[in-house]
Protein backbone atom coordinates (compact mmCIF):
# COMPACT_ATOMS: atom_id res chain seq x y z
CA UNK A 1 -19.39 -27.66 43.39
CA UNK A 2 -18.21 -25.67 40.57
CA UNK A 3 -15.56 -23.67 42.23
CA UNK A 4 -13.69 -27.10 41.78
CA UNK A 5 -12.11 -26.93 38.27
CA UNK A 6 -10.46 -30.08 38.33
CA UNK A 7 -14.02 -31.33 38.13
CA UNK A 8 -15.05 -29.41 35.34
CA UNK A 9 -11.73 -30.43 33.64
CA UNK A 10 -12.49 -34.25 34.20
CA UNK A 11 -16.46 -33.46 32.63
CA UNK A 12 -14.81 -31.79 29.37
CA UNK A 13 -12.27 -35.25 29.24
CA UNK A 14 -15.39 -37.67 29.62
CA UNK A 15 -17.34 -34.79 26.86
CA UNK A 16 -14.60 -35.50 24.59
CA UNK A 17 -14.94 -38.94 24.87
CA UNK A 18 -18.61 -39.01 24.81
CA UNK A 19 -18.91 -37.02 21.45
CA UNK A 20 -16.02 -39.10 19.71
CA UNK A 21 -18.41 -42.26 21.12
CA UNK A 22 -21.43 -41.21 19.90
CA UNK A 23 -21.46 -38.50 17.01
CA UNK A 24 -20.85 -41.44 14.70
CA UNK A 25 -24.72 -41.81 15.16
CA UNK A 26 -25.04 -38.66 13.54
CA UNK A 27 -22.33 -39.10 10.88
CA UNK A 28 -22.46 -42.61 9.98
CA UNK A 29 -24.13 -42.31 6.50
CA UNK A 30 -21.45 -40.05 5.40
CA UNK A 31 -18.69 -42.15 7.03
CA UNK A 32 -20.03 -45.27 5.20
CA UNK A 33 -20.39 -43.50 1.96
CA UNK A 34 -16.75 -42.31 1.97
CA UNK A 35 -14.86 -45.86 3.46
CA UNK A 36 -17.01 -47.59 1.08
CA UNK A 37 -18.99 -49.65 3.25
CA UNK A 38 -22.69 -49.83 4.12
CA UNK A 39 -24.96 -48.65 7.25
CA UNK A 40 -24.59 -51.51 9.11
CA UNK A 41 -20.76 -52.06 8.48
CA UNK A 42 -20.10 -48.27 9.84
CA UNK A 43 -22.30 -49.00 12.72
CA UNK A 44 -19.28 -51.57 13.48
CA UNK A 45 -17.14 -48.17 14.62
CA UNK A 46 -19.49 -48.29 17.57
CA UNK A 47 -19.70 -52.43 18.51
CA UNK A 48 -15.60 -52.38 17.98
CA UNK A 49 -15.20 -49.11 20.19
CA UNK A 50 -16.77 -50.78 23.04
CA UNK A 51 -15.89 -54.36 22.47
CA UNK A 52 -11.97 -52.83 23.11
CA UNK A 53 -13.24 -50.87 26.17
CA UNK A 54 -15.18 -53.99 27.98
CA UNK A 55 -12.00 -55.80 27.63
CA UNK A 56 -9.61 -53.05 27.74
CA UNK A 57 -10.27 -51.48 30.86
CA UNK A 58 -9.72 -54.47 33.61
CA UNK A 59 -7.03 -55.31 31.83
CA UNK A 60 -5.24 -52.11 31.26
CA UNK A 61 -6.31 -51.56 35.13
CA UNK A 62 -4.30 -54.77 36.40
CA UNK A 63 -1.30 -53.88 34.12
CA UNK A 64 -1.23 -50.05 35.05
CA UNK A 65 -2.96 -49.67 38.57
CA UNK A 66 -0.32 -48.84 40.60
CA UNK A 67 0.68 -45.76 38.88
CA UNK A 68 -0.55 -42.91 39.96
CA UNK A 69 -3.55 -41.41 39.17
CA UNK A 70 -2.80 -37.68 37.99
CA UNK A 71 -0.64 -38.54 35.36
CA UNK A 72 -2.86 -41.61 34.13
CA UNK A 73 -5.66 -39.34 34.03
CA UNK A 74 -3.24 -36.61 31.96
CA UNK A 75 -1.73 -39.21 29.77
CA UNK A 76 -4.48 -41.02 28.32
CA UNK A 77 -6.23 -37.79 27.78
CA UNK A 78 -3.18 -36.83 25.48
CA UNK A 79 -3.33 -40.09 24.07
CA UNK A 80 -7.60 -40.06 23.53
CA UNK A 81 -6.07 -36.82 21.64
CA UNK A 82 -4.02 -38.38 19.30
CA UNK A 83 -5.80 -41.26 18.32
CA UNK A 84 -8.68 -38.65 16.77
CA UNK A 85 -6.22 -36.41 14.64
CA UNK A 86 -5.59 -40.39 13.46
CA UNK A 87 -9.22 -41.11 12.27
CA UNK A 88 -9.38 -37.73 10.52
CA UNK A 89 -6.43 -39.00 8.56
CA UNK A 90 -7.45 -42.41 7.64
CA UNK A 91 -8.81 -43.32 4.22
CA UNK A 92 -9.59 -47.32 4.78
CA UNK A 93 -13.08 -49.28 6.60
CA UNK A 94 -9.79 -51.35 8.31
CA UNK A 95 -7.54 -48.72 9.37
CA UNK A 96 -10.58 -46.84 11.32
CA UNK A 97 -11.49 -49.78 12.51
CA UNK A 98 -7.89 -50.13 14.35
CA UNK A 99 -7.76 -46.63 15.10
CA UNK A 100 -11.07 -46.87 16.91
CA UNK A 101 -9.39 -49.85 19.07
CA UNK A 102 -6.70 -47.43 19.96
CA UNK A 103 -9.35 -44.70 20.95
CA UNK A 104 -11.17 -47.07 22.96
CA UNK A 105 -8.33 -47.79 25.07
CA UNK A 106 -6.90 -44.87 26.37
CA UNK A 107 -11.01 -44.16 27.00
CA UNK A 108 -10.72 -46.94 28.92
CA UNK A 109 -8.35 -45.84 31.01
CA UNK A 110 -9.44 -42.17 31.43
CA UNK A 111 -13.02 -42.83 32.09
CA UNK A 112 -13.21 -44.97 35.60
CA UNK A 113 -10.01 -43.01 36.78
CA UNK A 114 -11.79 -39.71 36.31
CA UNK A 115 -14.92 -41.43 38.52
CA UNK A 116 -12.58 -42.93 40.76
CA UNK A 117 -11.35 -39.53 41.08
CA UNK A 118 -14.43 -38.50 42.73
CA UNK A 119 -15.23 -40.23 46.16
CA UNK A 120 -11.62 -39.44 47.98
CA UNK A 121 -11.54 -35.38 47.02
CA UNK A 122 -15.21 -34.33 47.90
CA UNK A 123 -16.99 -34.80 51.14
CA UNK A 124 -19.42 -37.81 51.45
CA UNK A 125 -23.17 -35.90 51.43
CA UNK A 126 -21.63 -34.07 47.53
CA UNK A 127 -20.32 -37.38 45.71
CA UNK A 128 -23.72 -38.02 43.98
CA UNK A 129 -23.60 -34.42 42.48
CA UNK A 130 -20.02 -34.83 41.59
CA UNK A 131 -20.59 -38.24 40.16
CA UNK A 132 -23.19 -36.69 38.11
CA UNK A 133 -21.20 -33.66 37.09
CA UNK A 134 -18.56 -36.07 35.92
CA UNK A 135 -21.18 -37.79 33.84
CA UNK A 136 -22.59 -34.77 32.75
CA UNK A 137 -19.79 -34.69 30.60
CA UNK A 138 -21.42 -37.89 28.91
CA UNK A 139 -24.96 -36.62 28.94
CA UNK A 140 -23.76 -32.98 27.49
CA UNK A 141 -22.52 -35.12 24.77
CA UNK A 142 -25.25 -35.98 23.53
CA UNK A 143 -26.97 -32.16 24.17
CA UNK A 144 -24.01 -30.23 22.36
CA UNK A 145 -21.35 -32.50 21.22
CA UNK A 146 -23.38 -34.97 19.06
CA UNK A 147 -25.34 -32.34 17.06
CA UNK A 148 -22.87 -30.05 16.66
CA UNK A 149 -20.17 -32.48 15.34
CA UNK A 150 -22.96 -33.67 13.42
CA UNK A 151 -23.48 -30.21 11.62
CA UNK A 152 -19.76 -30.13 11.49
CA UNK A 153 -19.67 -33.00 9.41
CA UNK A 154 -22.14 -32.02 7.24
CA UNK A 155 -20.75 -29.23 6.62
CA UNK A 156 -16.71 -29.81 6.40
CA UNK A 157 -16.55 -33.38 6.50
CA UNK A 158 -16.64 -36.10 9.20
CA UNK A 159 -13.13 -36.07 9.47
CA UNK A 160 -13.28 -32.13 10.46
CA UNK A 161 -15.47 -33.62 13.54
CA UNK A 162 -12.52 -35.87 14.61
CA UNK A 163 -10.05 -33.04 14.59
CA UNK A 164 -12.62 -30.79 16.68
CA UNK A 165 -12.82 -34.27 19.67
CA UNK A 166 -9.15 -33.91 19.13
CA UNK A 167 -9.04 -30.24 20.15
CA UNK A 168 -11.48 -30.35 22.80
CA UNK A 169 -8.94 -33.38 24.42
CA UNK A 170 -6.15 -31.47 24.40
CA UNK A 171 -8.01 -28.50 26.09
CA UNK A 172 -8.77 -30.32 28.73
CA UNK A 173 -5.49 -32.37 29.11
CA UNK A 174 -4.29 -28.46 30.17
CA UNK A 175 -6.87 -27.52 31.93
CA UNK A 176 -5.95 -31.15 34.46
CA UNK A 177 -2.33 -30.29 34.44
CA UNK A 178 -3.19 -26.97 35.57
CA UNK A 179 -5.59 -27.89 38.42
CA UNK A 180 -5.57 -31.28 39.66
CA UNK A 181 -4.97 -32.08 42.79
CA UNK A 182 -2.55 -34.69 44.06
CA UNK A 183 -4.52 -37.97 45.16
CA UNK A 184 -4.36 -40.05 47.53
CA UNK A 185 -2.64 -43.39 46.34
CA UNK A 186 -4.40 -46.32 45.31
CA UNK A 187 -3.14 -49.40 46.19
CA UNK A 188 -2.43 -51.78 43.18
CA UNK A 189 -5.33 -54.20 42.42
CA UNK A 190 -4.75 -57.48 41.06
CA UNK A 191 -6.84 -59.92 39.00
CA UNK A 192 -7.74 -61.74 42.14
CA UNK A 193 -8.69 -58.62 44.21
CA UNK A 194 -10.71 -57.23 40.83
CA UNK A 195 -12.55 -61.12 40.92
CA UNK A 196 -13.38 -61.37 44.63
CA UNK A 197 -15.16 -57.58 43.90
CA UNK A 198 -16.37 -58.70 41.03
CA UNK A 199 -18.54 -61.51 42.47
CA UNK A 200 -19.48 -60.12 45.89
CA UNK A 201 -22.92 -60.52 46.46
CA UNK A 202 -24.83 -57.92 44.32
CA UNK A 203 -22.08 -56.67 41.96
CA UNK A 204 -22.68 -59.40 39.43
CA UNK A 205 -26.34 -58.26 39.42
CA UNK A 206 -25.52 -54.57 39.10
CA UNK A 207 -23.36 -55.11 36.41
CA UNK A 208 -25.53 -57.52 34.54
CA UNK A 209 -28.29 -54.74 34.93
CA UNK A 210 -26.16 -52.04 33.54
CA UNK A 211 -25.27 -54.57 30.21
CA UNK A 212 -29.15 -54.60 29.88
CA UNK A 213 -29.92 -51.22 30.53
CA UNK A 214 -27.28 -49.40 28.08
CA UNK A 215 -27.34 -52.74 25.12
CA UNK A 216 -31.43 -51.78 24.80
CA UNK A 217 -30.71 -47.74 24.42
CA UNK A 218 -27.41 -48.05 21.97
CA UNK A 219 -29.60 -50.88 20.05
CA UNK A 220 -31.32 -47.84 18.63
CA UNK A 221 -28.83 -44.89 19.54
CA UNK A 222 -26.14 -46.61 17.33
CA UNK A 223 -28.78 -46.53 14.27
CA UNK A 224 -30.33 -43.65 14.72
CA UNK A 225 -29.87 -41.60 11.88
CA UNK A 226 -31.92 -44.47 9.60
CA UNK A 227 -34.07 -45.13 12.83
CA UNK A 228 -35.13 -41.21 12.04
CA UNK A 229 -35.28 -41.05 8.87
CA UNK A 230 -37.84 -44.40 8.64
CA UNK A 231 -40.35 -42.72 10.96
CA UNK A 232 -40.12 -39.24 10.35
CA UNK A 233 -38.20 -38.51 7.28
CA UNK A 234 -35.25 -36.65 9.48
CA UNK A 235 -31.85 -36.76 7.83
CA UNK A 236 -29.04 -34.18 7.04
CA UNK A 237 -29.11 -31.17 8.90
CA UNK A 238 -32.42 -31.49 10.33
CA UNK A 239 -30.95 -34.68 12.49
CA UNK A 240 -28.86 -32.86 14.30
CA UNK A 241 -32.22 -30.80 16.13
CA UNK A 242 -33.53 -34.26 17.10
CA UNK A 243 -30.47 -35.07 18.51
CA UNK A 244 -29.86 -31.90 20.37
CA UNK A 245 -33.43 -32.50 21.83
CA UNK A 246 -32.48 -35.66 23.08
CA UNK A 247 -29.27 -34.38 24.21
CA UNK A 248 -30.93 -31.85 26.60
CA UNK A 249 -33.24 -34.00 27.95
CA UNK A 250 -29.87 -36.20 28.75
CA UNK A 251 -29.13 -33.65 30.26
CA UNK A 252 -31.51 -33.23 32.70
CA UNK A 253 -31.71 -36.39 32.97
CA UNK A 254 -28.06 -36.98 34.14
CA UNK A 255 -28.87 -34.06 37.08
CA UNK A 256 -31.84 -35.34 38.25
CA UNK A 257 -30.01 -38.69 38.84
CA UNK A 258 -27.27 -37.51 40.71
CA UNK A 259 -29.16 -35.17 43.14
CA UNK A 260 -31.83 -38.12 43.50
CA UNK A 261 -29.24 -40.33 44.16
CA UNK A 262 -28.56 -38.37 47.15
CA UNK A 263 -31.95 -38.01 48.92
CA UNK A 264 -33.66 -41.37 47.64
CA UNK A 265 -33.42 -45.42 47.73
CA UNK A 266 -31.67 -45.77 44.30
CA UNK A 267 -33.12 -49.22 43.85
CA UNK A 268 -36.35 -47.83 43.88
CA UNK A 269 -35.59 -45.08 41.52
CA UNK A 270 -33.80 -48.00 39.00
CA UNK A 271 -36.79 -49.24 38.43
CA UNK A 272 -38.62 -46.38 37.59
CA UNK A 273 -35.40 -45.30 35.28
CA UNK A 274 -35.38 -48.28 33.59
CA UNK A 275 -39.37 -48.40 33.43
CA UNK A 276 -39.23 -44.93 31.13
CA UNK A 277 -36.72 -45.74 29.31
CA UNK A 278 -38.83 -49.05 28.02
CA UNK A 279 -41.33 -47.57 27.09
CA UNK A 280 -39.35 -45.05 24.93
CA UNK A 281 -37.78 -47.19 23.22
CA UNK A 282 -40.75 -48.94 22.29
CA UNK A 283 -42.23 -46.06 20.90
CA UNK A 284 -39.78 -46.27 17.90
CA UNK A 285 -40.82 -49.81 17.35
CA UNK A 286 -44.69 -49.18 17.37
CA UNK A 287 -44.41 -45.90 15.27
CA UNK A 288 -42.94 -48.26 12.43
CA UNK A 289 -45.39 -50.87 12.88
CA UNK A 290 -48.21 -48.39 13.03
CA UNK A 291 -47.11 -47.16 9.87
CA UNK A 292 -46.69 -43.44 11.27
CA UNK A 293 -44.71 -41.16 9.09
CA UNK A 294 -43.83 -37.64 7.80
CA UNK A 295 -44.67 -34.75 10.53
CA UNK A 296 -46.64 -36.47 12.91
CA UNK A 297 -43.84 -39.33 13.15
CA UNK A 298 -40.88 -36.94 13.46
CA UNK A 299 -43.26 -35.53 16.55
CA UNK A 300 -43.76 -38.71 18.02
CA UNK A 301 -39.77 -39.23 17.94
CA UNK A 302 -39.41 -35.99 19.81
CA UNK A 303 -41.31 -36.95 22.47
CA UNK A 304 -39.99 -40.00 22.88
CA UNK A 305 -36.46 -38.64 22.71
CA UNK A 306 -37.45 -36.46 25.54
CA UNK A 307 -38.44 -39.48 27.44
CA UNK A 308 -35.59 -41.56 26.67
CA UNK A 309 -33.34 -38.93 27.67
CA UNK A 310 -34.68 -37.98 31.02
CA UNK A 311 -35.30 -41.69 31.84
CA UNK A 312 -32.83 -43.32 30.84
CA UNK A 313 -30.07 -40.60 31.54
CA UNK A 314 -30.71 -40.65 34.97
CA UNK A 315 -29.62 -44.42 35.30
CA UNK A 316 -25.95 -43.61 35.05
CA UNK A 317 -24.89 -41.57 38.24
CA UNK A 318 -27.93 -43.61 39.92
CA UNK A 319 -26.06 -46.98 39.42
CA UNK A 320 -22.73 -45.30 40.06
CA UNK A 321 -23.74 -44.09 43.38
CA UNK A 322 -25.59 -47.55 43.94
CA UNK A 323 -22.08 -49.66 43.07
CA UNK A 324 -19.93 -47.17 45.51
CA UNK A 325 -22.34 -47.58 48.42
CA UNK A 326 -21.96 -52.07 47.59
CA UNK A 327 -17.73 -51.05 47.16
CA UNK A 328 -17.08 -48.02 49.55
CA UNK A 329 -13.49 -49.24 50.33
CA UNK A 330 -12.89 -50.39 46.32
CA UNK A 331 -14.79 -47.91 44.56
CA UNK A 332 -12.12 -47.67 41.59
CA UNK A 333 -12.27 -51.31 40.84
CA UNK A 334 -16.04 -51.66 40.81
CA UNK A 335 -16.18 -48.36 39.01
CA UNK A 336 -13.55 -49.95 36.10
CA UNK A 337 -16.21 -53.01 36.20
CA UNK A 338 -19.19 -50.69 35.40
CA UNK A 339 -17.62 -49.37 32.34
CA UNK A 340 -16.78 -52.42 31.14
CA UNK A 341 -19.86 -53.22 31.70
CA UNK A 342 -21.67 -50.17 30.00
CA UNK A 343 -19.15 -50.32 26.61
CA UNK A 344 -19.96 -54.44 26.73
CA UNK A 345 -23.42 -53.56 26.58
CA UNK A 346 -23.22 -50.76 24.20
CA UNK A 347 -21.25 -53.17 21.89
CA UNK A 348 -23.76 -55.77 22.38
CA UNK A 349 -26.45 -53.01 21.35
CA UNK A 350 -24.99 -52.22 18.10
CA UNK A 351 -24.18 -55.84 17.17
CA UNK A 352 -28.09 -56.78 18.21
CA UNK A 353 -29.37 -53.48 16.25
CA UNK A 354 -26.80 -54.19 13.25
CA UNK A 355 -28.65 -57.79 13.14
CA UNK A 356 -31.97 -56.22 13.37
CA UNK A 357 -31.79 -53.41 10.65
CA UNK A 358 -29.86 -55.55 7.97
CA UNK A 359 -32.59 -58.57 8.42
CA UNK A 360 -36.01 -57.16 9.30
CA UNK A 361 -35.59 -53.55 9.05
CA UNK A 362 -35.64 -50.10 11.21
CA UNK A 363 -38.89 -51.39 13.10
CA UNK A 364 -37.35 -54.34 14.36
CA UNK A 365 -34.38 -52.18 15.81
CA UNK A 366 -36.83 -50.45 18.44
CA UNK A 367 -38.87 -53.67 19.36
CA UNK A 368 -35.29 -55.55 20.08
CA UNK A 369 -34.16 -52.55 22.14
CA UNK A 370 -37.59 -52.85 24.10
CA UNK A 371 -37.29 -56.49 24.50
CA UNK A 372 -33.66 -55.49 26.01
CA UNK A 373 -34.80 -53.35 28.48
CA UNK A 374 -37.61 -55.14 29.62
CA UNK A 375 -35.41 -57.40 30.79
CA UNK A 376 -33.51 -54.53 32.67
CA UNK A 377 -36.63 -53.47 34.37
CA UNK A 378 -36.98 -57.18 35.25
CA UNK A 379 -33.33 -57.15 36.95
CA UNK A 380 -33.57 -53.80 38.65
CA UNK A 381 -37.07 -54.17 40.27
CA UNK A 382 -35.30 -57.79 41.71
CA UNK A 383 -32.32 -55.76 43.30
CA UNK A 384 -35.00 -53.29 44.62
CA UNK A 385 -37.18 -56.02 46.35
CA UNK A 386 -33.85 -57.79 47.73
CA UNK A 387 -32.63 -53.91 49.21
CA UNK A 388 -35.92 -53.84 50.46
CA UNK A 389 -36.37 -57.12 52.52
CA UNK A 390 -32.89 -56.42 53.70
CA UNK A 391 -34.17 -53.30 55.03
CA UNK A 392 -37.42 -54.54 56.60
CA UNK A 393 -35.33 -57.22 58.37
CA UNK A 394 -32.96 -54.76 59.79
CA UNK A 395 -29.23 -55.85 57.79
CA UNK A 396 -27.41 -53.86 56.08
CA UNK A 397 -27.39 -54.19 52.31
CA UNK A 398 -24.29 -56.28 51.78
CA UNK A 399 -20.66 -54.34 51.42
CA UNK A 400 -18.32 -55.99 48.55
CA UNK A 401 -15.63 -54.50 50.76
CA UNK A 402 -16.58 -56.98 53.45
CA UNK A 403 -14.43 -59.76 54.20
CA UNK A 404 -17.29 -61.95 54.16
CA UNK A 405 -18.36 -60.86 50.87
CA UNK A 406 -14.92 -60.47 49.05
CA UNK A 407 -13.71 -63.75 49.85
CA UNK A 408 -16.93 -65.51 49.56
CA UNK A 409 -16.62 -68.28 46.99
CA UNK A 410 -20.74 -68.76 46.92
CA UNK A 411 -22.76 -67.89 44.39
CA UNK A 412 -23.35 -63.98 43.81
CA UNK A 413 -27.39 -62.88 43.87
């Protein structure tokens, strides 16, 4: 696996991406303080960011699908690249919100071309553990990237952490023009071919499960920093070892995912991601209404970081492998449709959590996030008991890239 270094190269893009996404967590009082705006208003950077990317990416995949894939995957790297040596040079709450539009787009396009990347270049029985070391990229994010830009920004500005995303893009812009392979060709995917996948039986439901499953963990993950500080009185410095906890528990999350996803029903294996990650997330809820503070909260959070991480972590090359098996034959498109999904989820997080902490307060941010999820428990153990009676009966699980299924005009399950 990791004598491929195109691979690694396409991890470092999506690491790049995944810090710029989600360090904000860990800088946002600083950012607010110095645009003038308050907690809630920076926590826009994140519900703008993916508001762009859910409708970015099918629509940036209709207008630019047919070109080839290397030099997409190159270009909007370089591009990812520029637009963060732009929000280190900003000095308005407007311009970074425009500049985060920008940054959202080209992640829209390098993100489900570097999955899409996957399935055609490495043999069937690895794609889960390529998946996942794709994602990894995400999930070491959150482990390295997110605490380290955080201490960066304390200590040289937030605007310092921009220009390191920036660096770490163009790094691995070379290291892809250096080592990736030619691809196969893609054919060209209209909005008609992207709708009949779309609503083939048991892609709407995936999707609608991923919105559910990523809104409930960036309702809190988006607000973290006061989130923290309410229940355990972490802020500055100190955040950034909570959030390197949780990052390495995404981390092993992430990998015991993908190799799961290779041995195991991942329907089955949904629920019980989804299942953890619930009760996680209500842990930061019932720590606020418990009244549990100082060392003993900031404990608590740990633990429940760990859990979050390794539960819900595990979700993303689960469902990945999961929407390739429904789309062998398309797995670009219905890849493109899962990160719309996730970023329309993640922006539906932070407008739900933005609600939340400017009306009730930090408690009500983990109980929403709960309710969330809950529901995404609800939706995931429904596609596992569907797999599962198709399986008793002896039918195959439905293919999107059956005619039956891609021209159906019925209603999806």
């Amino acid at each position: 696996m990791f004598h491929r270094v195109w691979l690694l190269m396409l991890a470092v893009g999506t690491f790049a991406i995944g810090t710029d996404g989600y360090v904000i967590a860990g800088l946002l009082p600083e950012m607010g303080r110095d645009l003038g705006v308050s907690d809630s208003q920076a926590g826009q950077f994140v519900t703008v960011f993916a508001l762009a990317y859910a409708i970015g990416a099918p629509l940036l995949g209709v207008a630019i699908g047919s070109l080839p894939r290397r030099p997409l995957l190159i270009g909007s790297l370089a591009l990812f690249a520029v637009s963060n040596v732009a929000a280190a040079l900003v000095d308005s709450y407007e311009m970074m919100l425009a500049v985060r539009v920008l940054a959202a787009l080209t992640a829209a396009v390098f993100t489900p071309a570097a999955a899409a990347a996957v399935p055609p270049l490495v043999p069937v029985e690895e794609r889960g553990r390529a998946l996942g070391t794709v994602g990894a990229g995400i999930a070491v994010a959150t482990a390295v990237g997110v605490p380290l830009g955080t201490l960066i920004g304390g200590a040289f500005g937030w605007r310092t952490t921009f220009l390191v995303v920036a660096g770490l893009s163009v790094l691995a812009t070379a290291g892809l023009l250096w080592k990736l392979p030619p691809m196969p060709p893609e054919p060209a995917a209209g909005i008609k071919t992207r709708l009949s996948v779309a609503r083939a039986r048991g892609i709407p439901t995936a999707l609608g499960l991923t919105v559910l499953w990523i809104a409930g963990a960036f309702t809190v993950l988006t607000f973290m920093s006061p989130v923290l500080e309410a229940v355990g009185g972490i802020h500055g410095s100190v955040l950034s070892i909570w959030l390197m906890i949780f990052g390495v528990a995404a981390v092993a999350g992430n990998a015991l995912g993908g190799r799961a996803a290779d041995r195991l029903p991942t329907t089955r294996l949904m629920v019980i991601s989804t299942g953890g990650l619930t009760i996680a997330l209500a842990s930061f809820g019932a720590l606020g209404s418990l009244g549990v503070h100082g060392s003993l909260g900031a404990a608590l959070a740990a633990v429940a970081l760990v859990v979050w991480g390794i539960f819900g972590w595990s979700f993303a090359p689960l469902q990945q492998h999961r929407l390739v098996e429904l789309a062998p034959q398309s797995a670009g498109i219905v890849l493109s449709l899962n990160a719309s999904a996730i970023y329309a989820g993640i922006s539906l997080g932070g407008f739900l959590g933005s609600l939340a902490l400017d009306h009730v307060g930090t408690t009500a941010v983990g109980w929403t996030a709960a309710g969330l999820e809950i529901l995404a428990v609800a939706a995931a153990a429904a596609i596992a008991v569907r797999a599962g009676r198709h399986q008793r009966q002896g039918t195959p699980t439905p293919s999107a890239d059956s005619p039956t299924n891609a021209d159906s005009t019925s209603l999806p399950l």
